[in-house]
N, C-alpha and C. Protein backbone atom coordinates (compact mmCIF):
# COMPACT_ATOMS: atom_id res chain seq x y z
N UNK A 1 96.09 69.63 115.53
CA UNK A 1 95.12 70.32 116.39
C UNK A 1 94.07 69.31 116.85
N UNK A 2 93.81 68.85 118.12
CA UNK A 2 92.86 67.79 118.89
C UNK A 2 91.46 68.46 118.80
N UNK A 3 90.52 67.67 118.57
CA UNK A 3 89.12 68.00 118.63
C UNK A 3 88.52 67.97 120.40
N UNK A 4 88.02 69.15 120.28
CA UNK A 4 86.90 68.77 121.56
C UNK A 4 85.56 68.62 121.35
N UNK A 5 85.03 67.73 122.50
CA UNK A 5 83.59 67.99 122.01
C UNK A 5 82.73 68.64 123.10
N UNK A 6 81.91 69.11 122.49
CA UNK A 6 80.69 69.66 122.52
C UNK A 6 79.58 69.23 122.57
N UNK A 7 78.63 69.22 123.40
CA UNK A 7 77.03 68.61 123.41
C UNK A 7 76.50 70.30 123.14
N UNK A 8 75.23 70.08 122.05
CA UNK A 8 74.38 71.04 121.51
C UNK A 8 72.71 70.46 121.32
N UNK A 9 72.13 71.25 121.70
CA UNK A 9 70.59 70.61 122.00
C UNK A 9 69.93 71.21 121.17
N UNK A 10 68.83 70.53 120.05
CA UNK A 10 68.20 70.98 119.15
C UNK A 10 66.49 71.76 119.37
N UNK A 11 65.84 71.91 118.58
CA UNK A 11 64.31 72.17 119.39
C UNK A 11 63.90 73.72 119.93
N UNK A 12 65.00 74.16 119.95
CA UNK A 12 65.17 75.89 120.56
C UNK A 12 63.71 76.72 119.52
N UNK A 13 63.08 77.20 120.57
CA UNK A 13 62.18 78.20 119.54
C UNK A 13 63.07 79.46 119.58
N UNK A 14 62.60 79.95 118.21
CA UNK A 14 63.18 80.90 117.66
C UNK A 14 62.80 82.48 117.54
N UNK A 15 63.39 83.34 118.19
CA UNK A 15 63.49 84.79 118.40
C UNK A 15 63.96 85.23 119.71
N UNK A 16 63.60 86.56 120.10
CA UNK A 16 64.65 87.34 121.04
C UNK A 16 64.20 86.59 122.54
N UNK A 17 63.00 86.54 122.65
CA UNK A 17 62.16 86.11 124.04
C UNK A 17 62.90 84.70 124.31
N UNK A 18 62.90 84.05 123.51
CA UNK A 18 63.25 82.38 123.59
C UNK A 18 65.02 82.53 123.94
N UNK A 19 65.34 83.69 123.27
CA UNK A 19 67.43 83.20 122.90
C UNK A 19 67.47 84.01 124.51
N UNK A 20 66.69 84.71 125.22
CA UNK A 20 66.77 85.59 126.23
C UNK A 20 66.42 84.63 128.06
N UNK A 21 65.41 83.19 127.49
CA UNK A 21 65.64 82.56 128.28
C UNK A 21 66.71 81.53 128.16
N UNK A 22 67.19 81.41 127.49
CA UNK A 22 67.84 80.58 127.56
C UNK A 22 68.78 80.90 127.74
N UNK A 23 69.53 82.25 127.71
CA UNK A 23 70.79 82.86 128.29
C UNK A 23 70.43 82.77 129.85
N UNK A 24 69.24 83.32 130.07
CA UNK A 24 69.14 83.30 131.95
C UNK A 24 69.67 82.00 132.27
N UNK A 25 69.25 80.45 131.49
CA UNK A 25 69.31 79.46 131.89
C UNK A 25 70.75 78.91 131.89
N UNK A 26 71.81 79.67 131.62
CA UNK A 26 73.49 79.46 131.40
C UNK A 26 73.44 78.96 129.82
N UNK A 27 72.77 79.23 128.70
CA UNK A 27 72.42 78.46 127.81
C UNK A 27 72.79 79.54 126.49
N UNK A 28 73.53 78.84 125.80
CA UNK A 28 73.87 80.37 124.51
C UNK A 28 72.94 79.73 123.02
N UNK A 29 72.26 80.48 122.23
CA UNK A 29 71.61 80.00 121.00
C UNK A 29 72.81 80.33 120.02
N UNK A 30 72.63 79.33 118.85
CA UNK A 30 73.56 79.18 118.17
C UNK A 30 72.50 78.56 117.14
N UNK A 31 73.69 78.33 115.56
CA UNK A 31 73.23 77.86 114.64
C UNK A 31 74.73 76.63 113.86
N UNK A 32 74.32 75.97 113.37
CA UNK A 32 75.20 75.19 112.72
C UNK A 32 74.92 75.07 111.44
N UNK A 33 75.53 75.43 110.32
CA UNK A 33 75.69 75.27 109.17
C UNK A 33 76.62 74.96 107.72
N UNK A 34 76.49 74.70 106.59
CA UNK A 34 77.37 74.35 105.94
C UNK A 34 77.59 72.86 105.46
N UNK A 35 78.48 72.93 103.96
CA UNK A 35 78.70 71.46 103.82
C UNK A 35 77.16 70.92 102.79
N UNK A 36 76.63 72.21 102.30
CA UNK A 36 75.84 71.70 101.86
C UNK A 36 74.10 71.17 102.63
N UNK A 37 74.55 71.08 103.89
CA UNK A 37 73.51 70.43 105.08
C UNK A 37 72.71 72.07 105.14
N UNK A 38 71.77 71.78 105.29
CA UNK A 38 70.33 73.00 105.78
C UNK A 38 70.76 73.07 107.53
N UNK A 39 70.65 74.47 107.83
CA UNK A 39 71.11 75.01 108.78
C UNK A 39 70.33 74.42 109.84
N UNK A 40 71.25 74.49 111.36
CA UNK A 40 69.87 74.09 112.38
C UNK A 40 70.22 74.71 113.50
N UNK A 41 69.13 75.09 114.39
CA UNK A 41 68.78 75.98 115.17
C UNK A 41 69.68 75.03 116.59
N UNK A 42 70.48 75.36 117.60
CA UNK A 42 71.13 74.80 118.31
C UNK A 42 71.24 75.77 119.47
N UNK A 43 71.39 75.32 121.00
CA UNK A 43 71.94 75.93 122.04
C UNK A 43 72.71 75.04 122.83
N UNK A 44 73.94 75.58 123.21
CA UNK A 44 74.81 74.84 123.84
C UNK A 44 74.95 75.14 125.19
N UNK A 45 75.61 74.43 126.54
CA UNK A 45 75.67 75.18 127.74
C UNK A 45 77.48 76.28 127.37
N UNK A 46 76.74 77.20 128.25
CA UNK A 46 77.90 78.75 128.35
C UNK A 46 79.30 77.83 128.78
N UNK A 47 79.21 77.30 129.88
CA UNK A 47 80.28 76.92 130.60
C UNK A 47 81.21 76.01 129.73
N UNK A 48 80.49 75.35 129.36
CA UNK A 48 81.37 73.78 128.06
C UNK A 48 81.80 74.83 126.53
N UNK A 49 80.96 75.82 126.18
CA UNK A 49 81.36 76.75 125.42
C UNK A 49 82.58 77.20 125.68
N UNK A 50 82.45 78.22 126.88
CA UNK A 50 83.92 78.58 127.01
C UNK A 50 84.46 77.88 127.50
N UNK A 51 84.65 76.12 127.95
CA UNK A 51 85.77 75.58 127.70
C UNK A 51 86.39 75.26 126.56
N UNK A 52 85.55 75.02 125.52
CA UNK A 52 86.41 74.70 124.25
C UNK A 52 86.82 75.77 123.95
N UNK A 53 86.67 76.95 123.83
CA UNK A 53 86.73 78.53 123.11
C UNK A 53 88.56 78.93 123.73
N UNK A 54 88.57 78.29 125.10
CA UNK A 54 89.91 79.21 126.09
C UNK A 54 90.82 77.86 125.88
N UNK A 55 91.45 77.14 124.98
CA UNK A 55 92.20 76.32 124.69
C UNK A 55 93.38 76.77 124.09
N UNK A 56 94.40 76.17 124.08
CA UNK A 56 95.52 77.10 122.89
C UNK A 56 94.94 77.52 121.60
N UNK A 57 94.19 76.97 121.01
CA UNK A 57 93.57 76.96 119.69
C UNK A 57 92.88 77.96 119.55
N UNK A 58 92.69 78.85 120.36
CA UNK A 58 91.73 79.52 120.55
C UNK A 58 90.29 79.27 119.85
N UNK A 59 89.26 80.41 119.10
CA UNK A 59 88.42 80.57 118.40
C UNK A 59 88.49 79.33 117.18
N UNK A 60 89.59 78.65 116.95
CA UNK A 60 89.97 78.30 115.15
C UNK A 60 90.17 76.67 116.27
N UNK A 61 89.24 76.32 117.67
CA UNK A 61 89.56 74.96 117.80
C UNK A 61 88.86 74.07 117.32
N UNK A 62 89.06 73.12 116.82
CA UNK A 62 88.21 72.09 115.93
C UNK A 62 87.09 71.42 116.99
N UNK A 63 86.14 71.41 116.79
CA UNK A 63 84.93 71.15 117.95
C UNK A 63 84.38 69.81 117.08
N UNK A 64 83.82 68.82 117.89
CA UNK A 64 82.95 67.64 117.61
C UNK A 64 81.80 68.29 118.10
N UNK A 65 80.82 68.45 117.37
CA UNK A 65 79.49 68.76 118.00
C UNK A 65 78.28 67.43 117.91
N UNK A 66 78.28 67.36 119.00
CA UNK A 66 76.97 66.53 118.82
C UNK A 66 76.35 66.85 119.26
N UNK A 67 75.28 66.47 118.27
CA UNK A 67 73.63 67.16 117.39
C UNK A 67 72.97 65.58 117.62
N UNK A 68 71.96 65.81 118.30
CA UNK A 68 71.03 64.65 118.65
C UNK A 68 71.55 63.22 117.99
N UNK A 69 72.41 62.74 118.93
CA UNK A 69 73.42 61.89 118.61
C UNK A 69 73.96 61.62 117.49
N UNK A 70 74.26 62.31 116.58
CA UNK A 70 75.76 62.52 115.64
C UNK A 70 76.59 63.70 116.13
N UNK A 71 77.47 63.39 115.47
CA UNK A 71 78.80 63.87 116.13
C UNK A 71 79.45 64.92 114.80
N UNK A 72 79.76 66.15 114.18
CA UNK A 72 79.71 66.73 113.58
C UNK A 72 81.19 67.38 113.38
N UNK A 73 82.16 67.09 112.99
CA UNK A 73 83.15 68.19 113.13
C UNK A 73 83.18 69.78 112.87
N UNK A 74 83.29 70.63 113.49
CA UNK A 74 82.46 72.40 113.29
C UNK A 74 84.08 73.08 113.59
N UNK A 75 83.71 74.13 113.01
CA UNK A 75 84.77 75.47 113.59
C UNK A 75 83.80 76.60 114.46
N UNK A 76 84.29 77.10 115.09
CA UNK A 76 82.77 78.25 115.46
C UNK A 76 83.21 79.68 114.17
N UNK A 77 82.45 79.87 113.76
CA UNK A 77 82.75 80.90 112.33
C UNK A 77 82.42 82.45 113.12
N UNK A 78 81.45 82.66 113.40
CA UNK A 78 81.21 83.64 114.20
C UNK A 78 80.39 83.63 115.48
N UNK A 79 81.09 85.00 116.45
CA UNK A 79 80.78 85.28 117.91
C UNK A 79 79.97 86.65 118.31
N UNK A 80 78.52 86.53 118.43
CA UNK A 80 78.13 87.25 118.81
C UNK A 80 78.11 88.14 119.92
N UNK A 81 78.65 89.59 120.38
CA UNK A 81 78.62 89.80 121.91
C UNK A 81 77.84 90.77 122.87
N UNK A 82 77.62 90.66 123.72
CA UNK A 82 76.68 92.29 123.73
C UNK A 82 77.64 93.60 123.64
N UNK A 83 77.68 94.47 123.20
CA UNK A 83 78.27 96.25 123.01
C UNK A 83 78.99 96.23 124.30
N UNK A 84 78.19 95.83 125.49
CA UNK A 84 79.09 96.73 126.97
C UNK A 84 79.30 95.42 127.43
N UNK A 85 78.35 94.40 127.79
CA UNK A 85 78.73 93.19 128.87
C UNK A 85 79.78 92.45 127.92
N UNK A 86 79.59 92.67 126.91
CA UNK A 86 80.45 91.42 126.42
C UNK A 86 80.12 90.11 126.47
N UNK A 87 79.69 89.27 126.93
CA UNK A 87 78.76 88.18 126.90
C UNK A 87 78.33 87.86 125.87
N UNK A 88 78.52 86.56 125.19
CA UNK A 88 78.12 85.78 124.19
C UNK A 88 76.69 86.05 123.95
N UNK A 89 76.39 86.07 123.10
CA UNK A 89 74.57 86.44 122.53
C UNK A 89 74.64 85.16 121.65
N UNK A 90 75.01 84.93 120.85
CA UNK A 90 75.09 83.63 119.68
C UNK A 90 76.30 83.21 119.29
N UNK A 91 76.24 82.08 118.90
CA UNK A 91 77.40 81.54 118.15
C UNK A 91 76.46 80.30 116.91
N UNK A 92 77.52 80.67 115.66
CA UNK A 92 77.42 80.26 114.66
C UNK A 92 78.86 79.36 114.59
N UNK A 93 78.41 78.31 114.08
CA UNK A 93 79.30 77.03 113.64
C UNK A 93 79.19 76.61 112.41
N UNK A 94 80.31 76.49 111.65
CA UNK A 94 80.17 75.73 109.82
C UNK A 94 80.70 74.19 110.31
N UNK A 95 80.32 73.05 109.24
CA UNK A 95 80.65 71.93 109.41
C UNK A 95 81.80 71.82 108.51
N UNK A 96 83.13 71.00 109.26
CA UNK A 96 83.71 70.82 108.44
C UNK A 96 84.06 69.85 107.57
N UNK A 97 85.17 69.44 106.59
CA UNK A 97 85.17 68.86 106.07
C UNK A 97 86.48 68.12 106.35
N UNK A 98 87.01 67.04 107.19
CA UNK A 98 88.37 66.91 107.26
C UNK A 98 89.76 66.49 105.94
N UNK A 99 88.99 66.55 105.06
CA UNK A 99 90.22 66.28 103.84
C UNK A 99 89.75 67.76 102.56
N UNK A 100 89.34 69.15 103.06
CA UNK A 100 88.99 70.14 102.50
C UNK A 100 89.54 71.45 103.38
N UNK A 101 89.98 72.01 102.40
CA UNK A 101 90.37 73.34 102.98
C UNK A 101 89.44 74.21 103.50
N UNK A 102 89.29 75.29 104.76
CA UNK A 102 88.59 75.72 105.23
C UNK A 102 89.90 77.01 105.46
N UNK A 103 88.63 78.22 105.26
CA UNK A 103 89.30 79.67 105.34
C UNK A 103 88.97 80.06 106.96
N UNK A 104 90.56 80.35 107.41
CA UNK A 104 89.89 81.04 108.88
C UNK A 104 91.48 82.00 108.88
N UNK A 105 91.13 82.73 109.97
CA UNK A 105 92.14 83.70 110.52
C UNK A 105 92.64 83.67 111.50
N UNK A 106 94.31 83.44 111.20
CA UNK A 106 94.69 83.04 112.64
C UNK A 106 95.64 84.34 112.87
N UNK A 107 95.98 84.38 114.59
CA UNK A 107 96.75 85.62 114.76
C UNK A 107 97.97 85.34 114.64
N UNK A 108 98.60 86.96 114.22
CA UNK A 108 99.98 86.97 113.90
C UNK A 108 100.07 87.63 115.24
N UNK A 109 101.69 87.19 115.53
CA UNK A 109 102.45 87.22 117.23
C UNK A 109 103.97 87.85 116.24
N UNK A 110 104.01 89.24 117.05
CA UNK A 110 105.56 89.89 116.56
C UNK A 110 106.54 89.17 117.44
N UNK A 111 107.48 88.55 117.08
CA UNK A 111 109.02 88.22 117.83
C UNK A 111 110.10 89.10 117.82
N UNK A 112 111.31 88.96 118.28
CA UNK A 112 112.23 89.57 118.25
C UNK A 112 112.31 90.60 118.85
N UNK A 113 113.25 91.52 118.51
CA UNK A 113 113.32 92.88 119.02
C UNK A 113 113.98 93.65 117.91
N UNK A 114 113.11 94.78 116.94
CA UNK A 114 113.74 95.76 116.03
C UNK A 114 114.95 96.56 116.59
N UNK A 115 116.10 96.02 117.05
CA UNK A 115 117.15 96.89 117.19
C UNK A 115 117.37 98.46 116.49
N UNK A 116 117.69 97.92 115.14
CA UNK A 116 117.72 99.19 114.32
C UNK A 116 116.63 100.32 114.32
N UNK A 117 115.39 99.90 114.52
CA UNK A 117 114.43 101.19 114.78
C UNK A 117 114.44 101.71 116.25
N UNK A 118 114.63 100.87 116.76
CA UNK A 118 114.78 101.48 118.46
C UNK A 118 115.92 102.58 118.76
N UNK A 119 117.25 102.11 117.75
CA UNK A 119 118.17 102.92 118.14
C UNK A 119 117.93 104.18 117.57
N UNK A 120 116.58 104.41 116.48
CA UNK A 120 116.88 105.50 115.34
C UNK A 120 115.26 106.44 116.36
N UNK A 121 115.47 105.52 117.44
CA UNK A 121 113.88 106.66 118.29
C UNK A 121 112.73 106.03 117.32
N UNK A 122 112.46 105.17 117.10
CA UNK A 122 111.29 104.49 116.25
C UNK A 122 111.14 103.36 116.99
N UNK A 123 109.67 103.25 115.96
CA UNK A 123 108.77 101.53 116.92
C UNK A 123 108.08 101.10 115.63
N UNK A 124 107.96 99.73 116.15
CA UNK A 124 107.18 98.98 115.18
C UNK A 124 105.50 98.78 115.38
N UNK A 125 105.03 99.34 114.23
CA UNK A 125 103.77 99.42 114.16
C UNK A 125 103.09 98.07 113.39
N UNK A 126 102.34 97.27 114.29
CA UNK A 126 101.39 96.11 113.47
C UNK A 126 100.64 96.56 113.37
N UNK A 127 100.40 96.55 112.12
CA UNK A 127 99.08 96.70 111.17
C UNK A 127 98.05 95.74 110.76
N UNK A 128 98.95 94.56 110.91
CA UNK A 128 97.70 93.08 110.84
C UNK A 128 98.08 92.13 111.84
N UNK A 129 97.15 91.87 112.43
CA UNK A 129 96.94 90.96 113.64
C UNK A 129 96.69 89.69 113.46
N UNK A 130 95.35 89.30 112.56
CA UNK A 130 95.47 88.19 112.01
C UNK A 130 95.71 88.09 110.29
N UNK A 131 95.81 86.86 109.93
CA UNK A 131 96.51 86.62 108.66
C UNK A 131 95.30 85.78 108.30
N UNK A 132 94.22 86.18 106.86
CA UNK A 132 93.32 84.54 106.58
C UNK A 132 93.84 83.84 105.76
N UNK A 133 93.76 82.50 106.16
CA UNK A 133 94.97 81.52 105.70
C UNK A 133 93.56 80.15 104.95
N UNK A 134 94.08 79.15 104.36
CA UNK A 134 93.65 78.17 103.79
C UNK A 134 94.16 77.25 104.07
N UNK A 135 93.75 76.03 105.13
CA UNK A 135 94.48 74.62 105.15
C UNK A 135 93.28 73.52 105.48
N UNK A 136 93.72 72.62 105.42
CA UNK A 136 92.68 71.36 105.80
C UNK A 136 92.84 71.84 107.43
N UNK A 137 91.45 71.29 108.53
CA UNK A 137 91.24 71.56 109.32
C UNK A 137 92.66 70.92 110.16
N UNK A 138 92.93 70.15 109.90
CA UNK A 138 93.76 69.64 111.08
C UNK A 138 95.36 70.31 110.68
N UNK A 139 95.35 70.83 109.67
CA UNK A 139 96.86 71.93 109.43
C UNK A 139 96.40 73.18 110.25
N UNK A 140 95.45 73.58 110.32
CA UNK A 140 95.21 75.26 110.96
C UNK A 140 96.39 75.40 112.03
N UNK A 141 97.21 76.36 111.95
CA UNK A 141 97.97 76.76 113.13
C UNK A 141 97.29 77.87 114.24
N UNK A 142 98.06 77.64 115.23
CA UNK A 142 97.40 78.32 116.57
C UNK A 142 97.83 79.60 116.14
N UNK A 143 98.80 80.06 116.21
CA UNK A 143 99.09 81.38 115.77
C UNK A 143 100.36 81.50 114.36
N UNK A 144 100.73 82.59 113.83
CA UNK A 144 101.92 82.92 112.85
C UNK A 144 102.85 84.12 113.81
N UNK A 145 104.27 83.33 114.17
CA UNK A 145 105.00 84.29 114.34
C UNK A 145 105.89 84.67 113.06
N UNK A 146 105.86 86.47 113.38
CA UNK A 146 106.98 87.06 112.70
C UNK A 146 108.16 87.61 113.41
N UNK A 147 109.35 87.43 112.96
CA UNK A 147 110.35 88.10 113.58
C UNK A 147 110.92 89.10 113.12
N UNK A 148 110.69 90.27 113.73
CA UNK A 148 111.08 91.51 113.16
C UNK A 148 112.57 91.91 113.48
N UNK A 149 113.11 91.01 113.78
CA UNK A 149 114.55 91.69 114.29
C UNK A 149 115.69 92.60 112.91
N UNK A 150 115.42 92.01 111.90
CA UNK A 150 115.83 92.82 110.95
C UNK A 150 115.10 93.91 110.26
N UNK A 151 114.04 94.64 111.23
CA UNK A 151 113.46 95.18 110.88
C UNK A 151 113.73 96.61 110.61
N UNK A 152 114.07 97.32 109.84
CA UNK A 152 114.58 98.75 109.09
C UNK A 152 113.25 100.32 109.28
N UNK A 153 114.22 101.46 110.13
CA UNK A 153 113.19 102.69 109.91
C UNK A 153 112.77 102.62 108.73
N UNK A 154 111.06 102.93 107.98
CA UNK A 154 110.66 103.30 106.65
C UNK A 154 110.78 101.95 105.89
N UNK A 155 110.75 100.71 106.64
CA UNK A 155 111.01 99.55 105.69
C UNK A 155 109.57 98.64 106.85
N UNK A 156 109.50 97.46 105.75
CA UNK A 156 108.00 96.75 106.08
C UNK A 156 108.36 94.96 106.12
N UNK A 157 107.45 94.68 107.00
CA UNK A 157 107.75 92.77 107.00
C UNK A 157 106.03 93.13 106.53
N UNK A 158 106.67 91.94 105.21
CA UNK A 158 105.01 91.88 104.35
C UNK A 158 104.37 90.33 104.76
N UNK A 159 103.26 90.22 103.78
CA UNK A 159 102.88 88.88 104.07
C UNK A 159 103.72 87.69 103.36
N UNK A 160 104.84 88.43 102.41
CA UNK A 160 105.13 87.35 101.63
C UNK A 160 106.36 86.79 102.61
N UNK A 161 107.09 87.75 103.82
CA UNK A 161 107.62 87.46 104.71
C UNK A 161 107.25 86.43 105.76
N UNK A 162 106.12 86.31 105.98
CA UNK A 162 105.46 85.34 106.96
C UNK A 162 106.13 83.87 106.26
N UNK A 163 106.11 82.89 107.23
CA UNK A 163 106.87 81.96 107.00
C UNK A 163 105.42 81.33 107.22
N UNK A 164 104.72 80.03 106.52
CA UNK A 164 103.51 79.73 106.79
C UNK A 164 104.06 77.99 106.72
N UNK A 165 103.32 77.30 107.60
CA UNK A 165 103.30 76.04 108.48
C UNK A 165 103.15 75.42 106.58
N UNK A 166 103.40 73.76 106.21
CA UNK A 166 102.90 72.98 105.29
C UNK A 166 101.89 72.62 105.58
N UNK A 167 101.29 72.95 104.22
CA UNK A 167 99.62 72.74 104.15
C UNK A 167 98.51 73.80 104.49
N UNK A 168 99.48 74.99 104.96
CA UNK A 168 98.92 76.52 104.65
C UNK A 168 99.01 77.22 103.89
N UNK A 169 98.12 77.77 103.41
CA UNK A 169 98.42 78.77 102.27
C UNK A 169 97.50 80.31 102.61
N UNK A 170 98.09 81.33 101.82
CA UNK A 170 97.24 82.17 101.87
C UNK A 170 96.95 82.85 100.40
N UNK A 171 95.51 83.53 100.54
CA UNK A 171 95.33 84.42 99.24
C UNK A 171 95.61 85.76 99.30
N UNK A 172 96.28 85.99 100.68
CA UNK A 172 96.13 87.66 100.79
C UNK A 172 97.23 87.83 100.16
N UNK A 173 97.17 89.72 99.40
CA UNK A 173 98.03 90.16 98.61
C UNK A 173 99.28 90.30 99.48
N UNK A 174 100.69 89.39 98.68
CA UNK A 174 101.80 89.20 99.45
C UNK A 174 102.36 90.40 99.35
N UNK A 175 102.31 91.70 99.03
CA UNK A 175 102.78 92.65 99.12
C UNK A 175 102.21 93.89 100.65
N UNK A 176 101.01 93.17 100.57
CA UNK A 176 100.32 93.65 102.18
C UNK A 176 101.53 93.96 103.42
N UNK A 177 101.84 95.04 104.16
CA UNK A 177 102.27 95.26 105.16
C UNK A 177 101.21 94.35 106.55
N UNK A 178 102.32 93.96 107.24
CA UNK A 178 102.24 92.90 108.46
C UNK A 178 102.60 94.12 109.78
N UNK A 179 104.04 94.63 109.36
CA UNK A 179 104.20 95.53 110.28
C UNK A 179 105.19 96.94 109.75
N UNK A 180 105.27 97.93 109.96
CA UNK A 180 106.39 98.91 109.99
C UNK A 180 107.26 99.01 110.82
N UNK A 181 108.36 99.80 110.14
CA UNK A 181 109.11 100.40 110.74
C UNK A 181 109.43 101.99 110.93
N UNK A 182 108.68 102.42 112.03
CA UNK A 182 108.24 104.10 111.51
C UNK A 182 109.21 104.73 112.62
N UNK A 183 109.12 106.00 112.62
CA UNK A 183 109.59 107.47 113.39
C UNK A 183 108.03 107.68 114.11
N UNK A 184 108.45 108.26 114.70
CA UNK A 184 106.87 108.56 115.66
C UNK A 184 106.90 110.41 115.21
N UNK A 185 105.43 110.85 115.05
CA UNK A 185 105.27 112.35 115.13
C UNK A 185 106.27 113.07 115.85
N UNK A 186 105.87 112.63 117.59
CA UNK A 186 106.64 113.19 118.21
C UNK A 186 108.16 113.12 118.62
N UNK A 187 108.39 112.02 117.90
CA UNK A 187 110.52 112.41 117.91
C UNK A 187 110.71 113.14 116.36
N UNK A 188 109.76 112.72 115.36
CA UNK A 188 110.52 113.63 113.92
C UNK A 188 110.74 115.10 114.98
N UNK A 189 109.06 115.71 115.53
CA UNK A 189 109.12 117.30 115.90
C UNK A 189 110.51 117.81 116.95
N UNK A 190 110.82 116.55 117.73
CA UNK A 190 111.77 116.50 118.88
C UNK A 190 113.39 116.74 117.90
N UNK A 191 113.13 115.84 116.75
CA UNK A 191 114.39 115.78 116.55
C UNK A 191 114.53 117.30 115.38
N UNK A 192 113.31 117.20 114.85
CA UNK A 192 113.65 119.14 113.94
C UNK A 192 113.93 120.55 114.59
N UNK A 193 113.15 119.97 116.42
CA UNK A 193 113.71 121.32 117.09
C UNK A 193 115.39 121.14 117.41
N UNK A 194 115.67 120.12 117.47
CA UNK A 194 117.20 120.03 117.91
C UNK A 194 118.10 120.68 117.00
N UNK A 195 117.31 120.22 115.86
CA UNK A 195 118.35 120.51 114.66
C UNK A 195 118.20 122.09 114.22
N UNK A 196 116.86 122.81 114.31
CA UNK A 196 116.72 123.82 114.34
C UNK A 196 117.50 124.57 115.82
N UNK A 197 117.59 124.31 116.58
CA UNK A 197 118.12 124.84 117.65
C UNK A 197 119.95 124.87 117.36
N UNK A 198 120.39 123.80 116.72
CA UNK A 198 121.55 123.63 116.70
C UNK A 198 121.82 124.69 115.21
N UNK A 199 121.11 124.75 114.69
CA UNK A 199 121.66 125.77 113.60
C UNK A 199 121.49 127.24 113.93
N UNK A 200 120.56 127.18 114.74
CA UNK A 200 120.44 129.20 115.48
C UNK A 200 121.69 129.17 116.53
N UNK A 201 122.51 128.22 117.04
CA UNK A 201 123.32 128.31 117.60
C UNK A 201 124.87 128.78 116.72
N UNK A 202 124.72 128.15 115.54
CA UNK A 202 125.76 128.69 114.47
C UNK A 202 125.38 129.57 114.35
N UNK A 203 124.49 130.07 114.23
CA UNK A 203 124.40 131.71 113.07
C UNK A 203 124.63 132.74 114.18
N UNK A 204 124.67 132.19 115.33
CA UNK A 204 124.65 133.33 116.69
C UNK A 204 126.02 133.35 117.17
N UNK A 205 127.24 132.24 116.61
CA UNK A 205 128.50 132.47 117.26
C UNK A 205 128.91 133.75 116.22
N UNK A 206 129.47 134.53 117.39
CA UNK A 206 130.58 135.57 116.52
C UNK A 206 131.77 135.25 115.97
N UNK A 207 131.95 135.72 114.76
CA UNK A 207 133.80 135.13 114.19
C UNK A 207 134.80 135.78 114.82
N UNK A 208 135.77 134.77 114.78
CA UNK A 208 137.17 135.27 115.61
C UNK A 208 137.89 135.87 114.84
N UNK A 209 138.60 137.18 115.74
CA UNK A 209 139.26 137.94 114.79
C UNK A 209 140.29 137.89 114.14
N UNK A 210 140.73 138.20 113.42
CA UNK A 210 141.53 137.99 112.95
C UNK A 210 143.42 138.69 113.69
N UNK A 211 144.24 137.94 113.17
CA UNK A 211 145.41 138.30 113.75
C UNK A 211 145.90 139.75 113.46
N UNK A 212 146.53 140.63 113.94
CA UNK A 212 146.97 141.48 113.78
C UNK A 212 145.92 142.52 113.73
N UNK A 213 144.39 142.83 113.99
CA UNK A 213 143.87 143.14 113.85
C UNK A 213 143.41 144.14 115.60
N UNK A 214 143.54 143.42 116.26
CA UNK A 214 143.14 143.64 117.79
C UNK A 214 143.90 145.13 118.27
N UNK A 215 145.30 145.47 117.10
CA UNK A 215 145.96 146.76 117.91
C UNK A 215 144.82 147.88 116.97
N UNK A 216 144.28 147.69 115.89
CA UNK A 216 143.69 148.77 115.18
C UNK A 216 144.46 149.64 114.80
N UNK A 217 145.73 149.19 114.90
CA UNK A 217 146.76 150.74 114.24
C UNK A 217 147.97 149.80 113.72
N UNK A 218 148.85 150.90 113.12
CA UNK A 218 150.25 150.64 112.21
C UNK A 218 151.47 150.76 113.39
N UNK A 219 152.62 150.00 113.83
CA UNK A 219 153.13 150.29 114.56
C UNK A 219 154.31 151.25 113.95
């Protein structure tokens, strides 16, 4: 995973009035912390933000930040946004460590195609999107695909199924569902009226008569 960098400007006064001009100014407030180092108050420009942010790497891209000329390796840890605009309000950055493991979450991407549930009127339900994983910064993968193609109605691809890159690991419980393989409400109800329909259709045929029976008399 390639580092980008980042220029971040120190000095920002601190509260809503100050983080409010400096958004007018294309300018996002942020903080950098971690590693032991005392936190520091930072704003970066919006535009160079979301260039590093819209990379394959997405959110989990390894950033060089430089901080009044040092150069810092960071992850951005968290993204502040507004409720309706959506628009960045803050961003928080940890420093990293390049020969130390760092916890982040990367997304899981379904592959394949569940044959067997499709044919049975079922779909596959993801239940986890991302996976939090443990690797040195420069192992982090962009995403985890799973391939569900052997995927079974009433049966599950867990985490212990995920196939994870060397030098990843995870702590989540490997018994955790990733995705299902379900019936939907509305085909079980689709398929109990059928079956209910098909059995009021038996109980409603009349039996055939029997032979010799049709003259009603003795010849």
């Amino acid at each position: 995973m390639s580092e980008l960098l980042l220029q971040a400007d120190t000095g920002r006064e601190i509260g809503t009035r100050s983080s409010r001009r400096l958004r007018r100014e294309g300018r996002v407030p942020g903080v950098v912390y971690g590693l032991g180092q005392d936190p520091v108050s930072i704003s970066v420009d919006w535009p160079d933000l979301r260039r590093v942010l819209t990379t394959e790497a997405g959110v989990n891209a390894l950033i060089d930040l430089e901080i009044d000329g040092d150069t810092q390796l960071t992850i951005v840890k968290d993204i502040q946004r507004h409720p309706v605009r959506r628009n960045v309000l803050h961003v928080d950055f940890i420093r990293l460590d390049a020969n130390a493991e760092v916890a982040v979450d990367v997304p899981v991407v379904l592959t394949g195609e569940a044959r067997n549930v499709t044919q049975m009127s079922g779909m596959v339900d993801q239940v986890m999107f991302t996976l939090s994983v443990l690797s040195r910064p420069s192992d982090i993968p962009t995403e985890l695909e799973v391939d569900i193609s052997e995927l079974e109605v009433n049966e599950s691809i867990k985490v212990s199924d995920v196939a994870l890159p060397e030098g990843v690991r995870t702590e989540v419980d490997a018994d955790e569902a990733v995705a299902n393989g379900v019936v939907t409400r509305s085909t079980l109800e689709a398929m109990r009226a059928e079956e209910e329909a098909a059995a009021a259709g038996e109980e409603g045929e009349a039996p055939a008569a029997a032979d010799g029976d049709a003259d009603g008399g003795d010849d």
